[in-house]
C-alpha atoms as a PDB file:
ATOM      1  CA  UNK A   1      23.092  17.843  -4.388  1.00  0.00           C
ATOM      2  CA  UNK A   2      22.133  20.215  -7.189  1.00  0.00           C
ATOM      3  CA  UNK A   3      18.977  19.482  -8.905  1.00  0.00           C
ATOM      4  CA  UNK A   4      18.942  19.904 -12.351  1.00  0.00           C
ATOM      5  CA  UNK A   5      16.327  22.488 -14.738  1.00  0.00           C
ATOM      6  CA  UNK A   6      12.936  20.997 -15.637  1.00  0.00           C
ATOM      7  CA  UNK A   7      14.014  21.186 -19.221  1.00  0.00           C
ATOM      8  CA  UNK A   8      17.122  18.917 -18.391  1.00  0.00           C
ATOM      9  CA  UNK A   9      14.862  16.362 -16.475  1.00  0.00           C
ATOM     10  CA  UNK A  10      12.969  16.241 -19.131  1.00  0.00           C
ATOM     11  CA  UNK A  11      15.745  15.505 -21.976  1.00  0.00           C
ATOM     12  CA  UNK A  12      16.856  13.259 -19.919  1.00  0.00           C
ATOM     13  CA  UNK A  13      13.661  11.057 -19.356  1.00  0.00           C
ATOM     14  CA  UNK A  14      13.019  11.054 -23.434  1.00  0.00           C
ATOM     15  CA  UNK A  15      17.056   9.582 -23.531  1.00  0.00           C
ATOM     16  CA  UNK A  16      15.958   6.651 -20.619  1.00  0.00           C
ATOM     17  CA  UNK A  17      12.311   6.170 -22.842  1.00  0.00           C
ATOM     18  CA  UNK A  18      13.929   6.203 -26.202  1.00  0.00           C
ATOM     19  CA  UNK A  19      16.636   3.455 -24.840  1.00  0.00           C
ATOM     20  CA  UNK A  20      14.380   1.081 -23.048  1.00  0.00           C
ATOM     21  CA  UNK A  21      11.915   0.487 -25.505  1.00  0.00           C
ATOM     22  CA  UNK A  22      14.387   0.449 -28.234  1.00  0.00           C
ATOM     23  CA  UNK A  23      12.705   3.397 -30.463  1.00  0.00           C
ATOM     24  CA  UNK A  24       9.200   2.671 -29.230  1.00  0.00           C
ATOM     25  CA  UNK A  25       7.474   5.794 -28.745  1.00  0.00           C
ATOM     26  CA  UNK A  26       5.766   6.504 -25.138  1.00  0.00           C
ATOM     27  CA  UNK A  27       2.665   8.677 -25.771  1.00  0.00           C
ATOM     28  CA  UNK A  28       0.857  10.858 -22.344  1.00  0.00           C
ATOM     29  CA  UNK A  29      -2.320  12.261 -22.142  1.00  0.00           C
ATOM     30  CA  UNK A  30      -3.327  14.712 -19.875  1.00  0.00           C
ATOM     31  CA  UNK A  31      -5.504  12.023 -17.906  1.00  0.00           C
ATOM     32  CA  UNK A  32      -2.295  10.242 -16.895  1.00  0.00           C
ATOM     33  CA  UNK A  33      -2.853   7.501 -19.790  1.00  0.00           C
ATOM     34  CA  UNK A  34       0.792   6.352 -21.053  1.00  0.00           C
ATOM     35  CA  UNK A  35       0.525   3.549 -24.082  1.00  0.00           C
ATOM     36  CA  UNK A  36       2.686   2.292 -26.524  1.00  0.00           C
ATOM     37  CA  UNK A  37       0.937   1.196 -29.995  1.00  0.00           C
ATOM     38  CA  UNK A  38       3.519  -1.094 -31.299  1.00  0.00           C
ATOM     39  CA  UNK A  39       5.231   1.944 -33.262  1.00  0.00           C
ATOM     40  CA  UNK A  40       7.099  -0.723 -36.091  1.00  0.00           C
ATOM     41  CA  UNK A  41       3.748  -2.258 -36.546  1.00  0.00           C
ATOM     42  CA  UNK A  42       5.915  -5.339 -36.341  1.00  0.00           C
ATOM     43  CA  UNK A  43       2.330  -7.042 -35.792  1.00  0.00           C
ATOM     44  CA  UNK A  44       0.146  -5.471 -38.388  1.00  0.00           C
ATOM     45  CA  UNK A  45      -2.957  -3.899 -38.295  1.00  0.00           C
ATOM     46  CA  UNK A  46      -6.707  -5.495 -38.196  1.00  0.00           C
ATOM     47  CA  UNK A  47      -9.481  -5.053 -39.918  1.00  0.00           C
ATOM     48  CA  UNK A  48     -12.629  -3.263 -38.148  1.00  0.00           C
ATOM     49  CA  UNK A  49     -15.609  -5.692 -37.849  1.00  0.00           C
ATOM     50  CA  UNK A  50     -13.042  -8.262 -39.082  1.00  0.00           C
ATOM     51  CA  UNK A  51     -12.789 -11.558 -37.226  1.00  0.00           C
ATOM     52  CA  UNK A  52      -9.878 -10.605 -35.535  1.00  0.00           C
ATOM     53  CA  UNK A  53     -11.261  -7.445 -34.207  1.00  0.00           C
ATOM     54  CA  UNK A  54     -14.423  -9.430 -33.067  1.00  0.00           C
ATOM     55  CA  UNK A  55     -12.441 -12.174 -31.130  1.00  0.00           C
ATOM     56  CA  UNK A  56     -10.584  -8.478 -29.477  1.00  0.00           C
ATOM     57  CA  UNK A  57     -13.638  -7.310 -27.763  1.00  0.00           C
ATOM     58  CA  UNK A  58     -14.518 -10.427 -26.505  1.00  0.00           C
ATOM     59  CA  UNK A  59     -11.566 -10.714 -25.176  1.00  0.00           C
ATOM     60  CA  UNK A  60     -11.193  -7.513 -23.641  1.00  0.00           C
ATOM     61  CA  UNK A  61     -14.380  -7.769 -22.567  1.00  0.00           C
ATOM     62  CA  UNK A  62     -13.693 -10.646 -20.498  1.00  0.00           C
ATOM     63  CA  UNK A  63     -10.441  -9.671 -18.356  1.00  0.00           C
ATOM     64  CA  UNK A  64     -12.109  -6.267 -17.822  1.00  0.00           C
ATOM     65  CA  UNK A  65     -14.484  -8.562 -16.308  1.00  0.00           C
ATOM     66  CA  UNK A  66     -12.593 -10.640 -14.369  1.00  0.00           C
ATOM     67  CA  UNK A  67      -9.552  -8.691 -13.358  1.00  0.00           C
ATOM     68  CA  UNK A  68     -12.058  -6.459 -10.959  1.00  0.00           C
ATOM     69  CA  UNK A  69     -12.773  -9.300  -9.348  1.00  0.00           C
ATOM     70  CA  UNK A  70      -9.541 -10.628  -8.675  1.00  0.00           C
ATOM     71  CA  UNK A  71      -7.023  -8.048  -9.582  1.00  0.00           C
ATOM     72  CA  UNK A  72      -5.440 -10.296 -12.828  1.00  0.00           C
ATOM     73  CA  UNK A  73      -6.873 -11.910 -15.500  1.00  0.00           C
ATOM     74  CA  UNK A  74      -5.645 -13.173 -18.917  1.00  0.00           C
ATOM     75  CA  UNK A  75      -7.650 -15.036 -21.810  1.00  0.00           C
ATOM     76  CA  UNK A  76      -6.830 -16.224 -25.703  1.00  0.00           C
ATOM     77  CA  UNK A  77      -9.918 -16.491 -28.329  1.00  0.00           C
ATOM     78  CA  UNK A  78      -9.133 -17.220 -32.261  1.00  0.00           C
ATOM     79  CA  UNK A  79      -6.796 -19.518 -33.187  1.00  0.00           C
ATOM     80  CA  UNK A  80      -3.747 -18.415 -35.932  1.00  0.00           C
ATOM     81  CA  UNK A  81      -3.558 -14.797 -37.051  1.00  0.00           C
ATOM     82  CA  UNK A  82      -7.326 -14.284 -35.786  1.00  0.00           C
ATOM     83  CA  UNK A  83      -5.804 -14.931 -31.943  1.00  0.00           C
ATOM     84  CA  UNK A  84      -6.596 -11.984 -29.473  1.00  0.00           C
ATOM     85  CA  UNK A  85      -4.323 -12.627 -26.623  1.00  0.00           C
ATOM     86  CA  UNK A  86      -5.527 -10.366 -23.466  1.00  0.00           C
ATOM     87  CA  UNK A  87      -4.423  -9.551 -20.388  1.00  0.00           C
ATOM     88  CA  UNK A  88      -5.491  -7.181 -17.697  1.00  0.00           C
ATOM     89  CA  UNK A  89      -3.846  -6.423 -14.586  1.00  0.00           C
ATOM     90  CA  UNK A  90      -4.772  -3.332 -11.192  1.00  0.00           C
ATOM     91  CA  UNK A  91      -2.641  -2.279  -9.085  1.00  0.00           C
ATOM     92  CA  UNK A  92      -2.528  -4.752  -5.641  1.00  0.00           C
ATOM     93  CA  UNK A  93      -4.506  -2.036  -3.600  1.00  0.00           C
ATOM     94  CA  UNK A  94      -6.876  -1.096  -6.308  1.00  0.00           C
ATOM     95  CA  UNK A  95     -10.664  -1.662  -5.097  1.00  0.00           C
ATOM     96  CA  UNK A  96     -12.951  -3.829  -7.603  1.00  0.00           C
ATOM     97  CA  UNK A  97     -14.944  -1.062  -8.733  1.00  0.00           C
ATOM     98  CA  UNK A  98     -11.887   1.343  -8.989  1.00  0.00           C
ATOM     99  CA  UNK A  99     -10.104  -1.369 -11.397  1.00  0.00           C
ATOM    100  CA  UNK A 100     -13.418  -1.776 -13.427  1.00  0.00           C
ATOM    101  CA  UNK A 101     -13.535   1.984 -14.041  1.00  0.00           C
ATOM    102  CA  UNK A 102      -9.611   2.366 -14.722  1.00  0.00           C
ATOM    103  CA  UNK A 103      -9.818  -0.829 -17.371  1.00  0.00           C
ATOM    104  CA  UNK A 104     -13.287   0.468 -19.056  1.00  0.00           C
ATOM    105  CA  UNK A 105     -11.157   3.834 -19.522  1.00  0.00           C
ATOM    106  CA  UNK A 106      -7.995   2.319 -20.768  1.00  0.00           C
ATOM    107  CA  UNK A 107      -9.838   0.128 -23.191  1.00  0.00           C
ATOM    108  CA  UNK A 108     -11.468   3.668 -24.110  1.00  0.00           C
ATOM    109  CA  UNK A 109      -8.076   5.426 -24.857  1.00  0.00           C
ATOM    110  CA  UNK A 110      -6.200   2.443 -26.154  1.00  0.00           C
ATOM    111  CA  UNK A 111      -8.448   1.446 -28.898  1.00  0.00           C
ATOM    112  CA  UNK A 112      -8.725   4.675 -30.192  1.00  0.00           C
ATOM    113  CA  UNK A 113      -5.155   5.679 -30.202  1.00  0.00           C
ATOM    114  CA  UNK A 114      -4.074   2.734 -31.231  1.00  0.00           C
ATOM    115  CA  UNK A 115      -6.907   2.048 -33.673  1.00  0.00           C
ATOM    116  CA  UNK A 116      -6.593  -1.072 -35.523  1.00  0.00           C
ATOM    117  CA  UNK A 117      -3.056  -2.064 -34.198  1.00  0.00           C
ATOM    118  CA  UNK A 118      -3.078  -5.927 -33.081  1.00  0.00           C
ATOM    119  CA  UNK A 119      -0.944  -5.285 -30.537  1.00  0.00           C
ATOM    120  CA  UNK A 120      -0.882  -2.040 -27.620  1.00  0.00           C
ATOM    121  CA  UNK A 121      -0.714  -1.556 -24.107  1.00  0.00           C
ATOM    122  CA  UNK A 122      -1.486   1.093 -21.929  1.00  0.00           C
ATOM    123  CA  UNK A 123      -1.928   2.554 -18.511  1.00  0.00           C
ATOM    124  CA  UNK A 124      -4.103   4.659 -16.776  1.00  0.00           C
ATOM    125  CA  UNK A 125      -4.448   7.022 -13.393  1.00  0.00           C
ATOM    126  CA  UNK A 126      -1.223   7.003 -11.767  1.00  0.00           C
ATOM    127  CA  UNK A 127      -0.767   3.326 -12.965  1.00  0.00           C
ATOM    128  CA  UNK A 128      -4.012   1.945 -11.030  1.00  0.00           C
ATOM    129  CA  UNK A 129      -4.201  -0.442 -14.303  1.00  0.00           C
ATOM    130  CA  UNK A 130      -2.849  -2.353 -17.019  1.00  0.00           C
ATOM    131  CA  UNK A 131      -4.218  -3.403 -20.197  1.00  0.00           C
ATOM    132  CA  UNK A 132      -3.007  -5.114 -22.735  1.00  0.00           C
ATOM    133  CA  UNK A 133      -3.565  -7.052 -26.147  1.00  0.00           C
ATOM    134  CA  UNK A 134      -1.517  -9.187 -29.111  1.00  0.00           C
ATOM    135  CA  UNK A 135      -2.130 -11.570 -31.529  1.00  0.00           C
ATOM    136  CA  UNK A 136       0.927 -13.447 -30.574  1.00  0.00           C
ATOM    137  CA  UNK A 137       1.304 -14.598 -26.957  1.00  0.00           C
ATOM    138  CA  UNK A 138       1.923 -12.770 -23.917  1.00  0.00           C
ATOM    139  CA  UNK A 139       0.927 -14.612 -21.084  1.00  0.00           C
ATOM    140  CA  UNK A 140       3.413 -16.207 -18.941  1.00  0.00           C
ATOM    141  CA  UNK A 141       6.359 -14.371 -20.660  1.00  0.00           C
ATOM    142  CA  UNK A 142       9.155 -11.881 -18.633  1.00  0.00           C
ATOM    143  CA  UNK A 143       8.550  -9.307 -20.797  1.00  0.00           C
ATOM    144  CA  UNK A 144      10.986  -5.927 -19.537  1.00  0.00           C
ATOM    145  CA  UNK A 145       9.677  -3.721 -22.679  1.00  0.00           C
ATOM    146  CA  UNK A 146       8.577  -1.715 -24.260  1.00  0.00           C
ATOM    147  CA  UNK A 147       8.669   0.400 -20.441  1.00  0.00           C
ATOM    148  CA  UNK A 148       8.876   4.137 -19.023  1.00  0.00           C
ATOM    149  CA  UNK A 149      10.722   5.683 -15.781  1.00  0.00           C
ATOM    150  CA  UNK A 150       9.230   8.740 -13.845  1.00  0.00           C
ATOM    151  CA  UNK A 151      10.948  10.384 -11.647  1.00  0.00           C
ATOM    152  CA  UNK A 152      11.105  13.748  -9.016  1.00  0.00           C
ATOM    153  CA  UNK A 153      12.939  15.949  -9.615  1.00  0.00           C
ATOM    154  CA  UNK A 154      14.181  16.639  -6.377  1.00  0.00           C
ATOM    155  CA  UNK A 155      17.333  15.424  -4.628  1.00  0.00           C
ATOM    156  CA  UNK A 156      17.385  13.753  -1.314  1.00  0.00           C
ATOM    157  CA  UNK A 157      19.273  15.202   1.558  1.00  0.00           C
ATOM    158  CA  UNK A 158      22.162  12.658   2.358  1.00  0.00           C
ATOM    159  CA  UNK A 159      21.800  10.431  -0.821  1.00  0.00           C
ATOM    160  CA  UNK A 160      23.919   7.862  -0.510  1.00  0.00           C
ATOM    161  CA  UNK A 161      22.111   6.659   2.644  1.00  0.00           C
ATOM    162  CA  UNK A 162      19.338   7.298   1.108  1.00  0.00           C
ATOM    163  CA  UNK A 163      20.137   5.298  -1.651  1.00  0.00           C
ATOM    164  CA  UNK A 164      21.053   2.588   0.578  1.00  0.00           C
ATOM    165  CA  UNK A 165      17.559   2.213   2.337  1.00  0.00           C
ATOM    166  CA  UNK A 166      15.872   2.544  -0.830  1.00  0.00           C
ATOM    167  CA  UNK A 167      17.425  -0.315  -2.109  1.00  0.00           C
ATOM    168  CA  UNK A 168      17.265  -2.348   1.173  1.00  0.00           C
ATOM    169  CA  UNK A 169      13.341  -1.903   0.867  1.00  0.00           C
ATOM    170  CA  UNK A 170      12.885  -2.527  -2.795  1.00  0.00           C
ATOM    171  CA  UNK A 171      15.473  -5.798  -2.321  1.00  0.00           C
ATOM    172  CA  UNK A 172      12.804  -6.714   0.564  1.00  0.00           C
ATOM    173  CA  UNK A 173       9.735  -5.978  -1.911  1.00  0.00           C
ATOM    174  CA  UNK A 174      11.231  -7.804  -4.958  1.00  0.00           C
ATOM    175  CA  UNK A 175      11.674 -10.779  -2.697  1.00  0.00           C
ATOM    176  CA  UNK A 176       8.175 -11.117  -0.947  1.00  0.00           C
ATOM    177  CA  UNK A 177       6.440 -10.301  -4.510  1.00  0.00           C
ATOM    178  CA  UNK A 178       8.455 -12.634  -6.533  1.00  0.00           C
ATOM    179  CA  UNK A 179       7.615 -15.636  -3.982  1.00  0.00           C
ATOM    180  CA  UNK A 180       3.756 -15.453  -3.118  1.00  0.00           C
ATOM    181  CA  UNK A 181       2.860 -18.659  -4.546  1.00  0.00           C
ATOM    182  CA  UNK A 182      -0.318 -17.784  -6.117  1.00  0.00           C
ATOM    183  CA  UNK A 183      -2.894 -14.631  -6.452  1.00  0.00           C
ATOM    184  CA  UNK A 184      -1.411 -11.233  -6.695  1.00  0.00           C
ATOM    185  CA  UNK A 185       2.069 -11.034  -7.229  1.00  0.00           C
ATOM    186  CA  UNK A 186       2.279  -7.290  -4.626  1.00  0.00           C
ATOM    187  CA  UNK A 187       4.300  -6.466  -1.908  1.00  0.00           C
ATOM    188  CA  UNK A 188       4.352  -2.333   0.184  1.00  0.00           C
ATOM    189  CA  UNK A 189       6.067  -1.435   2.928  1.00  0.00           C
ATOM    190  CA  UNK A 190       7.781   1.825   4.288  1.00  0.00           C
ATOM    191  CA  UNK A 191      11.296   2.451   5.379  1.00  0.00           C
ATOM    192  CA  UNK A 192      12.833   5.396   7.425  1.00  0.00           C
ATOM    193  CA  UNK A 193      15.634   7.254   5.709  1.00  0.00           C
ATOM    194  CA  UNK A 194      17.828  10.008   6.883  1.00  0.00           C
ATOM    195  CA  UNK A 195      16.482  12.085   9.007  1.00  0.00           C
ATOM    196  CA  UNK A 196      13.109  10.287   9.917  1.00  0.00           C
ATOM    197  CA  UNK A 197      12.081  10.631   6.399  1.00  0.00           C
ATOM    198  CA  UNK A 198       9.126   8.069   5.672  1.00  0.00           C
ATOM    199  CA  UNK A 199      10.130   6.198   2.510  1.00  0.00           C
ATOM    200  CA  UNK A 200       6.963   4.120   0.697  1.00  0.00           C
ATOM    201  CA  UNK A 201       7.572   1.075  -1.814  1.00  0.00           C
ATOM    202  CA  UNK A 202       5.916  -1.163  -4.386  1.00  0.00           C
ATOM    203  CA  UNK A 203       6.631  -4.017  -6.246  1.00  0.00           C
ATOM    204  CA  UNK A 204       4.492  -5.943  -8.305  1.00  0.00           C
ATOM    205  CA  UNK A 205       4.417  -8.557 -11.192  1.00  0.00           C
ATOM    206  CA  UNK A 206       1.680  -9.994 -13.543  1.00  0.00           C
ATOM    207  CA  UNK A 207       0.669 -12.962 -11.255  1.00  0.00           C
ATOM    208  CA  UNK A 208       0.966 -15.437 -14.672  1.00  0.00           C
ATOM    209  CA  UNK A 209       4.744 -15.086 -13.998  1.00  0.00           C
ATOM    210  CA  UNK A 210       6.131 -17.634 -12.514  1.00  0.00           C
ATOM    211  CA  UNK A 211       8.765 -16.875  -8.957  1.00  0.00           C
ATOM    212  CA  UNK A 212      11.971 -16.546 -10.692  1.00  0.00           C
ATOM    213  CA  UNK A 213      10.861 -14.827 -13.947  1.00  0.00           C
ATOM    214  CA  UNK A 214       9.184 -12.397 -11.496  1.00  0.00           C
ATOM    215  CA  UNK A 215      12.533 -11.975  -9.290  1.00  0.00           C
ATOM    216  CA  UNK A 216      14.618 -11.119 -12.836  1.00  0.00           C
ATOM    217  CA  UNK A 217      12.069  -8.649 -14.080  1.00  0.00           C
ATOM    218  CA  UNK A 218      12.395  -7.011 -10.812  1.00  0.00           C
ATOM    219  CA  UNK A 219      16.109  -7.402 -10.261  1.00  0.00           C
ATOM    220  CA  UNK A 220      16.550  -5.557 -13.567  1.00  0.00           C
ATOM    221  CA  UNK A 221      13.786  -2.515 -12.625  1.00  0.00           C
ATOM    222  CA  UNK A 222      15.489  -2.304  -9.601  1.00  0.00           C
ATOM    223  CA  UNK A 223      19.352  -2.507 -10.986  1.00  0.00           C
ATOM    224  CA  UNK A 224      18.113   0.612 -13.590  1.00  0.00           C
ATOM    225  CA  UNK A 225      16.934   3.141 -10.915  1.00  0.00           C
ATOM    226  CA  UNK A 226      20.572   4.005  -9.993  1.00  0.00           C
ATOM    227  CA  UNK A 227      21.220   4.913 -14.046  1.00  0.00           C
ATOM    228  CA  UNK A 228      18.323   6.527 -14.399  1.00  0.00           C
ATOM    229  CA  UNK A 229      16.817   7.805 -11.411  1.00  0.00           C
ATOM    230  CA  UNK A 230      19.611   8.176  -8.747  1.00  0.00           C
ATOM    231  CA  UNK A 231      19.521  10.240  -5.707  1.00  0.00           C
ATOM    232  CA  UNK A 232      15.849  11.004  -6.189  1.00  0.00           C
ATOM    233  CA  UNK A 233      13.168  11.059  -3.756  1.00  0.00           C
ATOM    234  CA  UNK A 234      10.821   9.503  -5.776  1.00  0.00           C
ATOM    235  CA  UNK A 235      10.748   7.618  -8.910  1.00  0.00           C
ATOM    236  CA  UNK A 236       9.177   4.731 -10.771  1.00  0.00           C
ATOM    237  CA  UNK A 237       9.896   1.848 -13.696  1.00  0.00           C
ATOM    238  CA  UNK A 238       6.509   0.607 -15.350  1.00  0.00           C
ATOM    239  CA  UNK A 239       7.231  -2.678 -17.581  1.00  0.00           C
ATOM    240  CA  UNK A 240       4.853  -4.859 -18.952  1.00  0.00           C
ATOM    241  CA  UNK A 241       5.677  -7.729 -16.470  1.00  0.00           C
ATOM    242  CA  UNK A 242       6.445  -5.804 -13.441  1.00  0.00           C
ATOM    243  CA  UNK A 243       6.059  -2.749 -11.391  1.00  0.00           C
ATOM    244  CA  UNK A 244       8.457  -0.855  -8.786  1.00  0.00           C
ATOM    245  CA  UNK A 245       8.387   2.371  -7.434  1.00  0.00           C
ATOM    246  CA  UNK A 246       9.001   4.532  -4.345  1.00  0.00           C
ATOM    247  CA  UNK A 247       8.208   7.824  -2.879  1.00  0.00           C
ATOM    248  CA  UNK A 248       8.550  10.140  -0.126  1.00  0.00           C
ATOM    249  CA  UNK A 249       6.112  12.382  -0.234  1.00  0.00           C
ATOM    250  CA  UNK A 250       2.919  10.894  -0.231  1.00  0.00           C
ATOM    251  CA  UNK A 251       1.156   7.267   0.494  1.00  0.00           C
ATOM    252  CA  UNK A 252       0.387   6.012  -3.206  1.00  0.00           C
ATOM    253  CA  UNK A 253      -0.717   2.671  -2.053  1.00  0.00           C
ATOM    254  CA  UNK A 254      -3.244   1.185   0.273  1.00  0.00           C
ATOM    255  CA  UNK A 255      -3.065  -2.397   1.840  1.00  0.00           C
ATOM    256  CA  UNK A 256      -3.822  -5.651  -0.418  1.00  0.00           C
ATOM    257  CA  UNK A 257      -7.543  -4.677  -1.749  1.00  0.00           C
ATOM    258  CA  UNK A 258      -9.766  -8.108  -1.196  1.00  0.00           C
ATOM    259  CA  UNK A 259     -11.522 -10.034  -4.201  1.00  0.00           C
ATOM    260  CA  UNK A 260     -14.999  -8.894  -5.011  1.00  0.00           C
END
């Protein structure tokens, strides 16, 4: 297989963004922070110091706290338009003090470049974190946008099979997440590919999902890779609800990290 220019890649992955989060517009820093600030401002802005803003840092505060000690956490302070719905989410293999520093760093980023929005999310380091924030709630729900897709630009040799164990170990993945019946909602394994290749995969949900609204937000991740990602030997779809990805090159995971 050809592989196409870095300029063409690149098109290409603004056509995917621009489609899956229906106009919302995907910002990157050079510290591997990607965020979307609610770009209609569907959910209006806040006023600093205002009660709204105050209820936000407590709440922030709090599943900062909690998600490095168990990975997830989610909390609601205010009532009405003065609600600051939170929720905070590392990676499954993500060490306690490695998700404190990646969620005291998001919060960093996200408040300042989305300053006074009610509603962002963002993530940070390679996707070692989530964080997240609303006035409107957002726990519970299969949320699918707004998302992004990464991918390598490289082919693999003999794609089709590739493409067949890929999907044979994601399938695996999205089924073991989707039905651990409590804590984290994260699944890894490898799978050999043509020619020996070592293939590594991920899966992951927001453990406040519950089984089957986990299974559909990974059935749909995993339907998209072959539209937007196919034949590559690495590539990734980051939602708000759920996480997959694979790779070839390198070990991006580590096993299940334990509670502090």
């Amino acid at each position: 297989m050809g592989s196409c220019s870095f300029l063409t890649c690149f098109l290409c992955f603004l056509v995917f963004m621009a489609t899956i989060t229906s106009q919302a517009k995907a910002d990157v820093t050079s510290q591997d922070f990607h965020y979307f600030c609610d770009s209609n401002n569907d959910r209006g802005n806040y006023t600093t110091n205002g009660i709204y803003s105050q209820n936000l840092n407590s709440a922030l505060s709090i599943v900062a706290l909690h998600a490095s000690r168990n990975g997830f956490f989610n909390v609601s302070i205010g009532k009405g338009t003065n609600s600051a719905n939170a929720i905070a989410q590392c990676r499954g293999d993500v060490t306690p003090t490695e998700c404190t520093n990646c969620l005291a760093q998001t919060r960093a980023n996200l408040t300042r470049v989305c300053s006074n929005r009610k509603e962002a999310i963002g993530w940070y380091e390679n996707e070692k974190c989530m964080l997240r924030y609303s006035d409107r709630t957002i726990t519970g729900l299969d949320e699918i946008g707004p998302a992004y897709f990464v991918w390598n630009l490289n082919d693999a040799p003999n794609a089709d099979q590739f493409n067949r164990v890929v999907k044979k170990l994601l399938d695996g993945l999205r089924d073991t997440a989707a039905s651990a019946a409590k804590g984290r909602k994260y699944a890894v394994s490898t799978a050999t590919g043509p020619d020996e290749q070592v293939i590594y995969g991920l899966a992951q949900c927001t453990p406040d999902l519950s089984g089957p609204r986990c299974l559909d937000c990974l059935v749909q991740s995993i339907a998209e890779l072959p539209r937007c990602c196919n034949n590559r030997i690495g590539a990734r779809i980051i939602r708000p609800s759920c996480y997959v990805r694979y790779e070839t090159d390198f070990l991006f995971f580590g096993p299940p990290a334990p509670a502090a």
